[in-house]
Protein backbone atom coordinates (compact mmCIF):
# COMPACT_ATOMS: atom_id res chain seq x y z
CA UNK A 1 -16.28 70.13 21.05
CA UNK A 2 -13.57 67.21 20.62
CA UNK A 3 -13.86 67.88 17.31
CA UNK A 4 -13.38 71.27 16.91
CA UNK A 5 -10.19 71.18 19.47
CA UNK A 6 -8.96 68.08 16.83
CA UNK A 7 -9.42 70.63 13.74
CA UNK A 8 -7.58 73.28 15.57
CA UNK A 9 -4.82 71.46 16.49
CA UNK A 10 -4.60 70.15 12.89
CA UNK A 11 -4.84 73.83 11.86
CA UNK A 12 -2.09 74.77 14.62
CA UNK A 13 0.36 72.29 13.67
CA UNK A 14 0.27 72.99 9.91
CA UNK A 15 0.88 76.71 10.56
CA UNK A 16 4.55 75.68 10.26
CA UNK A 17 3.88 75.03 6.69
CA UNK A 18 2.94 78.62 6.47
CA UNK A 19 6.22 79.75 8.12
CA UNK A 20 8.01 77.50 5.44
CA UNK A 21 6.62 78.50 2.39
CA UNK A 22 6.83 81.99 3.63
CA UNK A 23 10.19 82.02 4.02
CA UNK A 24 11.17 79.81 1.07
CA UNK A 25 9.55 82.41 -1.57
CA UNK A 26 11.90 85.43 0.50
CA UNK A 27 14.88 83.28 0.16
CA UNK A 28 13.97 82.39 -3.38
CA UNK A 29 13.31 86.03 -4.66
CA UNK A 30 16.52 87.06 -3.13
CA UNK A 31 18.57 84.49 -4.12
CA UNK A 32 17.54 84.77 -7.68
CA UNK A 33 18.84 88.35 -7.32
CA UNK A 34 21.99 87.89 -5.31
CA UNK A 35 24.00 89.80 -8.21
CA UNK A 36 22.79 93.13 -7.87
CA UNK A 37 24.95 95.26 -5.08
CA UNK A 38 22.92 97.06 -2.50
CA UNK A 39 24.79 98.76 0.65
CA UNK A 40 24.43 97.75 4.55
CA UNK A 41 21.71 100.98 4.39
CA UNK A 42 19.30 99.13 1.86
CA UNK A 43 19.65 95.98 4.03
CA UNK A 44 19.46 97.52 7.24
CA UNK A 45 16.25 99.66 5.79
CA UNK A 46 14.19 96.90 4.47
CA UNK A 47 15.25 94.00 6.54
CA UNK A 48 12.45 92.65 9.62
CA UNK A 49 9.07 91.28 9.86
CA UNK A 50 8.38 92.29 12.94
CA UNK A 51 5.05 90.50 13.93
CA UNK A 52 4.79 88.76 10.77
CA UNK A 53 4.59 85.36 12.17
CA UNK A 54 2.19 86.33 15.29
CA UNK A 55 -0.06 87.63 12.63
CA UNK A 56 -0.09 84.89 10.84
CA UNK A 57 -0.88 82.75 13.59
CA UNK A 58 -3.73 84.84 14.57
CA UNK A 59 -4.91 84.83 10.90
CA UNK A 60 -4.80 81.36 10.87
CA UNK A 61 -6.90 80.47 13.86
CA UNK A 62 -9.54 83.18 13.01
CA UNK A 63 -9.79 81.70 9.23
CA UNK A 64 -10.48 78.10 11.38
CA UNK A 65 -13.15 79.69 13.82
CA UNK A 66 -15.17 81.52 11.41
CA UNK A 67 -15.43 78.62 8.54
CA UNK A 68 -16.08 76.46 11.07
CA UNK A 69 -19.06 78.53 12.19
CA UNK A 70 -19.83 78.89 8.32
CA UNK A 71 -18.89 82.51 8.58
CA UNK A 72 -16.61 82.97 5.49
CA UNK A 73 -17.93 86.91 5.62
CA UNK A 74 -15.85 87.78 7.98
CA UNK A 75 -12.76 86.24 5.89
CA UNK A 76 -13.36 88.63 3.39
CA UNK A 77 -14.01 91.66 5.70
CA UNK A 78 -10.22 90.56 7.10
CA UNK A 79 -8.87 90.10 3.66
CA UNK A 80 -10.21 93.77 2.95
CA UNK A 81 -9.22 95.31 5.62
CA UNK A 82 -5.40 93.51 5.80
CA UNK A 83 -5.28 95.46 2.23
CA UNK A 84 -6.51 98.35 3.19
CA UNK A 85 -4.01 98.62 6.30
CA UNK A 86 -1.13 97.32 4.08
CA UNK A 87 -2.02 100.02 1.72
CA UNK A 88 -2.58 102.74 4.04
CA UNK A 89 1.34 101.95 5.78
CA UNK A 90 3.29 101.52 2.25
CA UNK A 91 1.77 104.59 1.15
CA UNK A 92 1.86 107.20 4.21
CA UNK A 93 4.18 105.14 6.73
CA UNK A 94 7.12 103.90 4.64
CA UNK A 95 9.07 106.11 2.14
CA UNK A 96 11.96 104.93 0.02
CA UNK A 97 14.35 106.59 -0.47
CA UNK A 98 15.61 108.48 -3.49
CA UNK A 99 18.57 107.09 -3.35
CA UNK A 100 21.53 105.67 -1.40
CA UNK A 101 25.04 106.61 -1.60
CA UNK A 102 27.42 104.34 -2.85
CA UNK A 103 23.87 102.49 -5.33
CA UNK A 104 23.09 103.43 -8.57
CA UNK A 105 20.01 105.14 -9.54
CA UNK A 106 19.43 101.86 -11.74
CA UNK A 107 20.60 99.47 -8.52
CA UNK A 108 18.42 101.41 -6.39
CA UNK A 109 15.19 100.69 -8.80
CA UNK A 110 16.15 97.09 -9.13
CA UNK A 111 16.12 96.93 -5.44
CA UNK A 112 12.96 98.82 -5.01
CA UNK A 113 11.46 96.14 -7.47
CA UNK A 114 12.98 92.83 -5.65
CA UNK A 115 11.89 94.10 -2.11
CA UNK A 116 8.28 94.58 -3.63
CA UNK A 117 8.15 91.53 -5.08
CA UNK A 118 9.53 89.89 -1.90
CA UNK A 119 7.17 92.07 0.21
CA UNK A 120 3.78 90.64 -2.61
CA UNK A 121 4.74 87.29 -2.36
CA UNK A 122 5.22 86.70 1.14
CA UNK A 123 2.03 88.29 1.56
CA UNK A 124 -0.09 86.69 -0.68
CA UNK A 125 1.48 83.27 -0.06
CA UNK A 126 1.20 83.48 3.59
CA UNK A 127 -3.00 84.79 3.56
CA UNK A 128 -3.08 81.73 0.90
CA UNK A 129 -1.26 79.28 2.84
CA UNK A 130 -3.34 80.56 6.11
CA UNK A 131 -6.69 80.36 4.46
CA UNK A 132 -6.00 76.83 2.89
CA UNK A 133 -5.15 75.36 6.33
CA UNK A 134 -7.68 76.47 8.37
CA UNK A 135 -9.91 75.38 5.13
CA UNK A 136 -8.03 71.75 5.71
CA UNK A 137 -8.73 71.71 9.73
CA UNK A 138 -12.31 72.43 9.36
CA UNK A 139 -12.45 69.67 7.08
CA UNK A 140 -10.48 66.86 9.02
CA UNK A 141 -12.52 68.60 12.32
CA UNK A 142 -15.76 67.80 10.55
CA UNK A 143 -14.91 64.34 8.93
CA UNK A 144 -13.50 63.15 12.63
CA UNK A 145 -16.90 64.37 13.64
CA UNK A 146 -19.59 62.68 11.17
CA UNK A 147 -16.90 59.83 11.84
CA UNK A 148 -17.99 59.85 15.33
CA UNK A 149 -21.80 60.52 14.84
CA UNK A 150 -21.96 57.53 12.03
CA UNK A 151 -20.28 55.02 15.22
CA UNK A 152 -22.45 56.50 17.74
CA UNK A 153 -25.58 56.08 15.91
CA UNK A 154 -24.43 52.57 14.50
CA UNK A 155 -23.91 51.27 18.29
CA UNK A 156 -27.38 52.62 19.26
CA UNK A 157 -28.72 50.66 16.28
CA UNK A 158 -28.18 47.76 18.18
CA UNK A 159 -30.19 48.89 20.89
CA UNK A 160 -33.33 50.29 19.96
């Protein structure tokens, strides 16, 4: 049990590496676009993550509990069903629009493509990021515990 709470923890406390990396590849895909012109409407229309990082968190700890329990089935089944839900919102929730007044049609499609490759990378990065960490606090969970087995079992040695 101690050593599953010690591979959580590990996996908690590295989620802000997740949050990081996250938000370093938004900044970076924006920043290497900062000369295109889009309105207060574009920014105001695609701007929010609402939930993002509570997801991720969630993610994170089930990716831990299930490959801990040797489970990785189930991190597929989330991985196909994340997709399917992302899918299923971009294309019957959100709509862009056709256009924006004051953008050109050519601006607008720029903008389209920079927000989708904003909205790819942050997601990929983040399941990535989440799946390696909880990989990384089963592991140090594990080690702490054959760590602990090997010194048990070497001070009973001396007794039997």
């Amino acid at each position: 049990m101690l050593a599953f709470l010690l591979g959580a923890l590990i996996t908690i406390l590295l989620g802000r590496v997740t949050a990081y990396l996250v938000s370093r590849v938004g900044k970076e895909i924006r920043h290497s676009n900062q000369e295109l012109s889009v309105n207060e409407d574009w920014r105001r229309f695609i701007g929010g993550n609402e939930g993002g990082y509570i997801l991720g968190c969630l993610e994170r700890i089930l990716f831990y509990c299930v490959l801990w329990d040797d489970k990785p089935i189930v991190v597929g089944g989330w991985l196909a069903f994340k997709v399917a839900s992302k899918w299923q919102v971009w294309a019957n929730v959100i709509s862009l629009p056709e256009s924006i007044d004051g953008l050109s049609d050519i601006d607008l499609k720029v903008a389209k493509r920079i927000w989708g490759n904003e909205l790819m990378a942050t997601f990929l990065v983040g399941t990535l990021s989440n799946l390696v960490i909880a990989l990384l606090g089963v592991k140090a969970g594990k080690s702490f515990q054959e760590i602990v087995s090997s010194i048990v079992e070497f001070i009973f040695s001396f007794f039997i």
